[in-house]
Protein backbone atom coordinates (compact mmCIF):
# COMPACT_ATOMS: atom_id res chain seq x y z
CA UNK A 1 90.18 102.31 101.72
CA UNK A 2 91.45 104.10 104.73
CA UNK A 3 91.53 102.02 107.87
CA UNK A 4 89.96 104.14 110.36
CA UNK A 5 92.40 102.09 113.04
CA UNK A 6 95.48 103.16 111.37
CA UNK A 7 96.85 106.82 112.04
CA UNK A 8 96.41 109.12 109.28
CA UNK A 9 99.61 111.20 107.71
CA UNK A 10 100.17 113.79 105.61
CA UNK A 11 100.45 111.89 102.59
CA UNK A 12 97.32 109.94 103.71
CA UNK A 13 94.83 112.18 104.25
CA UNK A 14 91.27 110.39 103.06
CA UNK A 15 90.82 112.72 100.13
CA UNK A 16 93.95 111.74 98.33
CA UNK A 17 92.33 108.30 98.51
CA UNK A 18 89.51 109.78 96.36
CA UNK A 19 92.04 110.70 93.76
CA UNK A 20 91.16 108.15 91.38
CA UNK A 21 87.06 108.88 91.58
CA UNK A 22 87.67 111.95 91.00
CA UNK A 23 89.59 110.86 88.06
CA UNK A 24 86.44 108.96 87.14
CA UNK A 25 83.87 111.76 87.93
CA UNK A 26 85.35 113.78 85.53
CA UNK A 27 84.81 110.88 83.13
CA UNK A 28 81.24 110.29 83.28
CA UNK A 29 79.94 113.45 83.60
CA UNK A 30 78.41 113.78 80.27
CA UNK A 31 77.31 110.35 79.92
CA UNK A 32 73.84 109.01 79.45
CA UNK A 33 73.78 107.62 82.80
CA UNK A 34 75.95 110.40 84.41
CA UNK A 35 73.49 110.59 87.60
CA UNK A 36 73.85 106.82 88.92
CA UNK A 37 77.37 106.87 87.61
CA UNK A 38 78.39 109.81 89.91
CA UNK A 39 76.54 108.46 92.73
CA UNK A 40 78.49 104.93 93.34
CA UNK A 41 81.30 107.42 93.01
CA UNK A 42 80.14 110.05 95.68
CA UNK A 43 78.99 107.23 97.89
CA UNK A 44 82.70 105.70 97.40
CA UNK A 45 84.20 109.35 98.68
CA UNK A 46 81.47 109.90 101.59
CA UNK A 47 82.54 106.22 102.79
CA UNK A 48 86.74 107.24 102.94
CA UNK A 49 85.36 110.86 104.41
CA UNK A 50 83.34 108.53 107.13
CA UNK A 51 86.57 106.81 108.45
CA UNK A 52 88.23 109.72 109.09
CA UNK A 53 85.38 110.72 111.40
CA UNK A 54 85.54 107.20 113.05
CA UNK A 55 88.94 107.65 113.75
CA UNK A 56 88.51 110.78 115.13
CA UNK A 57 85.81 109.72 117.56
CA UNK A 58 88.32 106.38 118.47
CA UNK A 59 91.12 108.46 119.81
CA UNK A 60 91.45 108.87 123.14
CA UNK A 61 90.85 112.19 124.91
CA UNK A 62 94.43 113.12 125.97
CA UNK A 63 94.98 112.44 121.80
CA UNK A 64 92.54 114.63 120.76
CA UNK A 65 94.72 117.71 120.55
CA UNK A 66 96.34 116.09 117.11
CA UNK A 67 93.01 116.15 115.41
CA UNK A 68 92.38 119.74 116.56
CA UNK A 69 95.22 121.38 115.66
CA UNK A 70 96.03 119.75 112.63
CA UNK A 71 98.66 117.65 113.20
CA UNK A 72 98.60 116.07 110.14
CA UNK A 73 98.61 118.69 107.66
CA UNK A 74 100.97 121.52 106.21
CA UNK A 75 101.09 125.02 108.37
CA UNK A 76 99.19 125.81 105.12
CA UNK A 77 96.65 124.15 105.31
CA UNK A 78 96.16 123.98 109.33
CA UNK A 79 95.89 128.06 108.85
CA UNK A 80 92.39 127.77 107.29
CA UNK A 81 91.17 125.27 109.67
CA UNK A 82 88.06 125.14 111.70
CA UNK A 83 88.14 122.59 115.04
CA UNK A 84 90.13 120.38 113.14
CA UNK A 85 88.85 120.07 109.80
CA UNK A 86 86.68 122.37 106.76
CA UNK A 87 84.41 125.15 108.00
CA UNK A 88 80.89 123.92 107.18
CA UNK A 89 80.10 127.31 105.46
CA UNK A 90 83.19 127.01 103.68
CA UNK A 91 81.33 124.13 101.72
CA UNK A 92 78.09 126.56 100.53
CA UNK A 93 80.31 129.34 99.60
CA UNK A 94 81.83 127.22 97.09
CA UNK A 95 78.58 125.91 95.72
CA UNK A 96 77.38 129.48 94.78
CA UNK A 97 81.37 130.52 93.96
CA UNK A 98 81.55 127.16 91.29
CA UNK A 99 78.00 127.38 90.07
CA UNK A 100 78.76 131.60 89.16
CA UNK A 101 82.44 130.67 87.51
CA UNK A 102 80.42 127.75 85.51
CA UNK A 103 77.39 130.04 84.37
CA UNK A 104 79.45 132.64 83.48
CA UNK A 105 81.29 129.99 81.32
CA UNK A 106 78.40 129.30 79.57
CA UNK A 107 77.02 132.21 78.85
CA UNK A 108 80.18 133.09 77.26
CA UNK A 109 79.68 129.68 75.14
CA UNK A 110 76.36 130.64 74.40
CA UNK A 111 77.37 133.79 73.04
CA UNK A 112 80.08 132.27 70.51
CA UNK A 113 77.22 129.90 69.59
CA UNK A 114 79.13 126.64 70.80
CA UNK A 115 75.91 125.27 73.31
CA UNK A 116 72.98 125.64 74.50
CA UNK A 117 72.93 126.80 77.95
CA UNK A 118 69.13 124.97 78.69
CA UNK A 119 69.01 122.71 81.49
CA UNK A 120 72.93 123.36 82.13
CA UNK A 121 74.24 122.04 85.50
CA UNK A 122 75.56 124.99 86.49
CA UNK A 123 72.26 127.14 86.51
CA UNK A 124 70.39 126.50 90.07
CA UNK A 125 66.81 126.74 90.66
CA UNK A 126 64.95 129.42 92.66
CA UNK A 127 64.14 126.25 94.48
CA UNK A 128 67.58 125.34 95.47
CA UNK A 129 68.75 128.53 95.96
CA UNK A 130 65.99 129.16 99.03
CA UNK A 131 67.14 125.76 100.27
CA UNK A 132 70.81 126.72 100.17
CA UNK A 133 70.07 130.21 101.67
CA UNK A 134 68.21 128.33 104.43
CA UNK A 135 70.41 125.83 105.06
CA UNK A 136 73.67 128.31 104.99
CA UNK A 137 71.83 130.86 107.50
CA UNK A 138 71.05 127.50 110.32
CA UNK A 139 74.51 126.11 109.54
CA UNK A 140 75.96 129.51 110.20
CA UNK A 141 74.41 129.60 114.17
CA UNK A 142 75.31 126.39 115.13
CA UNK A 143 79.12 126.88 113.50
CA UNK A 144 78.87 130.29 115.91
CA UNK A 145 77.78 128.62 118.82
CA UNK A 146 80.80 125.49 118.29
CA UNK A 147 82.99 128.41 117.82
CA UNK A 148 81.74 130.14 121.10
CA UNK A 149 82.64 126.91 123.03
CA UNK A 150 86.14 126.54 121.91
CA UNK A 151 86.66 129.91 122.48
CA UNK A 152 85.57 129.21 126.44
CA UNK A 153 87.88 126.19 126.42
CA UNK A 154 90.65 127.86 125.41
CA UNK A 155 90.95 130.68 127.68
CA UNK A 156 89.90 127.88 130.20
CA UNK A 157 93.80 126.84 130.07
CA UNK A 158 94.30 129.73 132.05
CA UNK A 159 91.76 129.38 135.16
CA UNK A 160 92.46 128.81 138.77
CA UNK A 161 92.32 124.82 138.94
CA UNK A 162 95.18 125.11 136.05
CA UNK A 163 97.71 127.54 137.40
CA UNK A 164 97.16 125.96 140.53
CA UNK A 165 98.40 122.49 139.39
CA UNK A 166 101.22 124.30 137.13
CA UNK A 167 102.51 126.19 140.33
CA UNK A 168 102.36 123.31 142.18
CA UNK A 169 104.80 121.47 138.58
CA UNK A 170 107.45 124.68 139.62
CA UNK A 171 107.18 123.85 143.61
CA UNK A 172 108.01 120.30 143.18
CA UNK A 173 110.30 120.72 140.36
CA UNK A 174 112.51 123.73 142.50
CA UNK A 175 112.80 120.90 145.18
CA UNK A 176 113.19 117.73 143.30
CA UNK A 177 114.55 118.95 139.95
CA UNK A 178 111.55 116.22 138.55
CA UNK A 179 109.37 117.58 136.18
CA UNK A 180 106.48 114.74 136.76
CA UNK A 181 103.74 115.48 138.23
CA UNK A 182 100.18 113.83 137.33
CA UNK A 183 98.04 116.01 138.48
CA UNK A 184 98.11 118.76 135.84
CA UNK A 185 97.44 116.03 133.39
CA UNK A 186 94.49 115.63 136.15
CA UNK A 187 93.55 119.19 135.83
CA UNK A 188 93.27 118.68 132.00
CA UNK A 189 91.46 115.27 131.62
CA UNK A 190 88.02 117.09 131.38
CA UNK A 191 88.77 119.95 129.45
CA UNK A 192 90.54 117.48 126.81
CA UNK A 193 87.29 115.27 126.99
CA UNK A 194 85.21 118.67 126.32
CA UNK A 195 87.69 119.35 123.21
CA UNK A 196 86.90 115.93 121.76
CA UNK A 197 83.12 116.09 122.41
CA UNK A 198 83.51 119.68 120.38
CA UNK A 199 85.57 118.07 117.39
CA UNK A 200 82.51 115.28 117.21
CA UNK A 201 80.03 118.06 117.41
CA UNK A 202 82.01 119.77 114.05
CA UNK A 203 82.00 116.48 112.43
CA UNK A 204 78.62 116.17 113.13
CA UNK A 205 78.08 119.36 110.92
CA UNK A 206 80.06 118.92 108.38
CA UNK A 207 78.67 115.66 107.42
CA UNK A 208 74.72 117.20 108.17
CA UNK A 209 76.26 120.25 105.89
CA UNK A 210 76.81 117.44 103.10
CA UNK A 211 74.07 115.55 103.63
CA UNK A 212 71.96 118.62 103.12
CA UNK A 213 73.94 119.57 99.52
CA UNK A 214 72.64 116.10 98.44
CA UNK A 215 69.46 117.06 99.22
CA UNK A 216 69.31 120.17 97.43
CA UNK A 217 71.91 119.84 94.13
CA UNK A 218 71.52 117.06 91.58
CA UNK A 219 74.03 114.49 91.89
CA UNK A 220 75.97 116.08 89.12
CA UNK A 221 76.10 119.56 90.40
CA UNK A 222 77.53 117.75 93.65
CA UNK A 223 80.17 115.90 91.35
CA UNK A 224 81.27 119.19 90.08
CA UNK A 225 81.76 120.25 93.66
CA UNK A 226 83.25 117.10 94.77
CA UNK A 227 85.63 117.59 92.09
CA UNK A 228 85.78 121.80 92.60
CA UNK A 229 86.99 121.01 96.45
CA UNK A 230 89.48 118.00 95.66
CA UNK A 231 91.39 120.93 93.62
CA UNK A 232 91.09 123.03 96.00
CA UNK A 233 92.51 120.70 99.14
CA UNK A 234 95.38 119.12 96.70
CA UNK A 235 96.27 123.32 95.42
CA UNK A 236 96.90 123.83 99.42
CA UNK A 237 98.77 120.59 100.24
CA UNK A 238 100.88 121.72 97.16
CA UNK A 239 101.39 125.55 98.85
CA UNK A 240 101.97 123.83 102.29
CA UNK A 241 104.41 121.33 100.82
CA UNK A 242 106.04 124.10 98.90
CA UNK A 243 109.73 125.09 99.38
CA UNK A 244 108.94 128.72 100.18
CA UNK A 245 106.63 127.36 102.58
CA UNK A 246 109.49 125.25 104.37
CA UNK A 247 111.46 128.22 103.51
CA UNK A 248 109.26 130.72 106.21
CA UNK A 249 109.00 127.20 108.53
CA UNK A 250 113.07 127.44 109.17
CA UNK A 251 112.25 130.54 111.21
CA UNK A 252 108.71 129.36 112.86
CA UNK A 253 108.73 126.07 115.45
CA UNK A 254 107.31 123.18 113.97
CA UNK A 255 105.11 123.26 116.83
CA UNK A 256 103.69 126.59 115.52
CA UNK A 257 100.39 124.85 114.38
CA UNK A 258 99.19 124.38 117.71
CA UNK A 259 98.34 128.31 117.91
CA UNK A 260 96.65 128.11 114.82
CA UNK A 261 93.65 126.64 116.66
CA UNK A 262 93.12 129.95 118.19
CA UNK A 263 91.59 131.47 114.66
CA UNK A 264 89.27 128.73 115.02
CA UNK A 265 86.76 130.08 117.59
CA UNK A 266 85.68 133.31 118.70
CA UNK A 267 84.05 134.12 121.60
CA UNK A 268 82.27 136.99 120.50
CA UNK A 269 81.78 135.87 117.26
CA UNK A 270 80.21 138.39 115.42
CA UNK A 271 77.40 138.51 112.40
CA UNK A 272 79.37 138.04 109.47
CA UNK A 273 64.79 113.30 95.09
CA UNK A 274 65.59 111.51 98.52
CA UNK A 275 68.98 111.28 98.32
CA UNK A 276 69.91 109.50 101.77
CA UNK A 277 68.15 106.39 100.61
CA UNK A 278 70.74 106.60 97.81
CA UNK A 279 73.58 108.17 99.80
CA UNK A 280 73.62 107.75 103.56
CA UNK A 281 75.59 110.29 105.04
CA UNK A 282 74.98 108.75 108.59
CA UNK A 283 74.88 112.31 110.45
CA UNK A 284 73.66 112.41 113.81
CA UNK A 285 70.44 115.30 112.94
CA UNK A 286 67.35 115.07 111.52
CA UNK A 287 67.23 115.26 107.71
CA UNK A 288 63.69 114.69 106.89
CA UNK A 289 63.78 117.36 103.68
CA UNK A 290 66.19 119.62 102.27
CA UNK A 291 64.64 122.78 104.44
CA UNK A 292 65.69 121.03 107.52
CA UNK A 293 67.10 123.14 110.00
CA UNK A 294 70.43 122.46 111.23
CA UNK A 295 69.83 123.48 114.48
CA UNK A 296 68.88 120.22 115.31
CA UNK A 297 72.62 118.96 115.47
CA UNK A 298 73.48 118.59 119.16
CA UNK A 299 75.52 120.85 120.33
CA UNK A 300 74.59 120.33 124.24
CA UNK A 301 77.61 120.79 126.48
């Protein structure tokens, strides 16, 4: 179990603690009692995914930077990052990418006669697919409108109350040759506050984003893309660990993956069975059924 008090690392992240029920996922998928099977093991992974979001809300604001920009992952993986973690949306588009590689998987079965593709777990309903189309177009605004506000933040490191401390840092330092001076870190108290109010916000999604999948899929379509997204995370840690990625890293600063947190708002961001009684996701919006809107995350300055 991660300990939401101890700082995460690279070789810690909370879904390589999950390693071993994925292992098992993949074991009782066909069994007779796949369904309560895979859900002690999803409700095992949502609990390690749940400290990490603890620990994210613990740290303290001048911290919050090394949540944000990724401070514990490769340059690989901090490249494809959205205020410090997956892009809600991100989780959808792999529902309807997995469910379309699987179907077309067993239709090609079906036509060498090995199975029957009836009542196959990767065929969704009509039903499901309205509630995934409605749930992907209300997580969409509200991942604009988070986007919108980091992109204000950050070119708020540029306004008047900032270069006035930093000229104020080059005054004293010309005369005194001291670098310290408290009040930029002043100046950026509130702004750092705002960032870590943001990253809870995008938390906030992500785990209304799952809660919502658990809603809609059965518990063994979720298991396949519990298991679908565990590939995917450990194929990038592999890339970012890779030696042609330290290769290209010789001739970047290590720092580099601070700027990557500019790709992860725009400011004109442009168009582009109850199962919490069994699973409890613990998100901060309302989840009476699985048309819920989204919307109803706060995302209130």
């Amino acid at each position: 179990m991660v300990d939401p008090d101890r700082r995460p690392d690279r070789d810690t992240r909370w879904w390589m603690y999950c390693q071993p029920h994925i292992r098992a996922l993949r074991e009782v998928m066909y069994s007779a009692n796949a369904n309560k099977e895979v859900e002690i093991l999803l409700q095992k992974c949502v609990s390690l995914y749940m400290a990490t979001i603890n620990y994210n809300s613990s740290l303290d604001d001048e911290k919050i930077y090394i949540a944000l920009t990724g401070g514990f992952v490769t340059s690989m993986e901090a490249s494809f990052m959205w205020i410090g973690g997956w892009r809600p949306t991100t989780a959808l588009l792999l529902v309807y990418s997995l469910m379309g590689v699987q179907l077309e998987d067993e239709i090609r079965n079906f036509g060498y006669g090995i199975r029957d593709t009836t009542n196959t777990s990767a065929v969704l309903s009509h039903r499901q697919l309205e509630n995934l189309t409605n749930v992907q177009k209300s997580t969409r605004n509200v991942e604009k409108k988070l986007s919108k506000k980091l992109a204000h933040l950050q070119m708020l490191i540029s306004d008047q109350d900032v270069l006035a401390a930093v000229m104020q840092v080059d005054s004293s330092t010309s005369r005194s040759g001291s670098k310290a001076n408290p009040d930029i870190r002043t100046v950026l108290k509130p702004r750092m506050s705002r960032l870590k109010k943001l990253l809870i916000q995008a938390d906030q999604l992500r785990l209304h984003t799952l809660h919502q999948l658990f809603l809609v899929l059965t518990p063994v379509q979720v298991a396949r893309c519990a298991i679908a997204s565990f590939e995917l995370a450990f194929m990038m840690r592999e890339l970012g660990n890779s030696a042609h990625c330290r290769n290209l890293q010789t001739a970047v600063p290590s720092s580099s993956n601070t700027f990557t947190s500019q790709s992860q708002g725009d400011f004109d961001v442009q168009s582009s069975r109850t199962l919490p009684s069994r699973l409890d996701t613990g998100p901060s919006c309302s989840t009476k059924d699985s048309g819920t809107s989204v919307e109803e995350c706060s995302v209130d300055d």
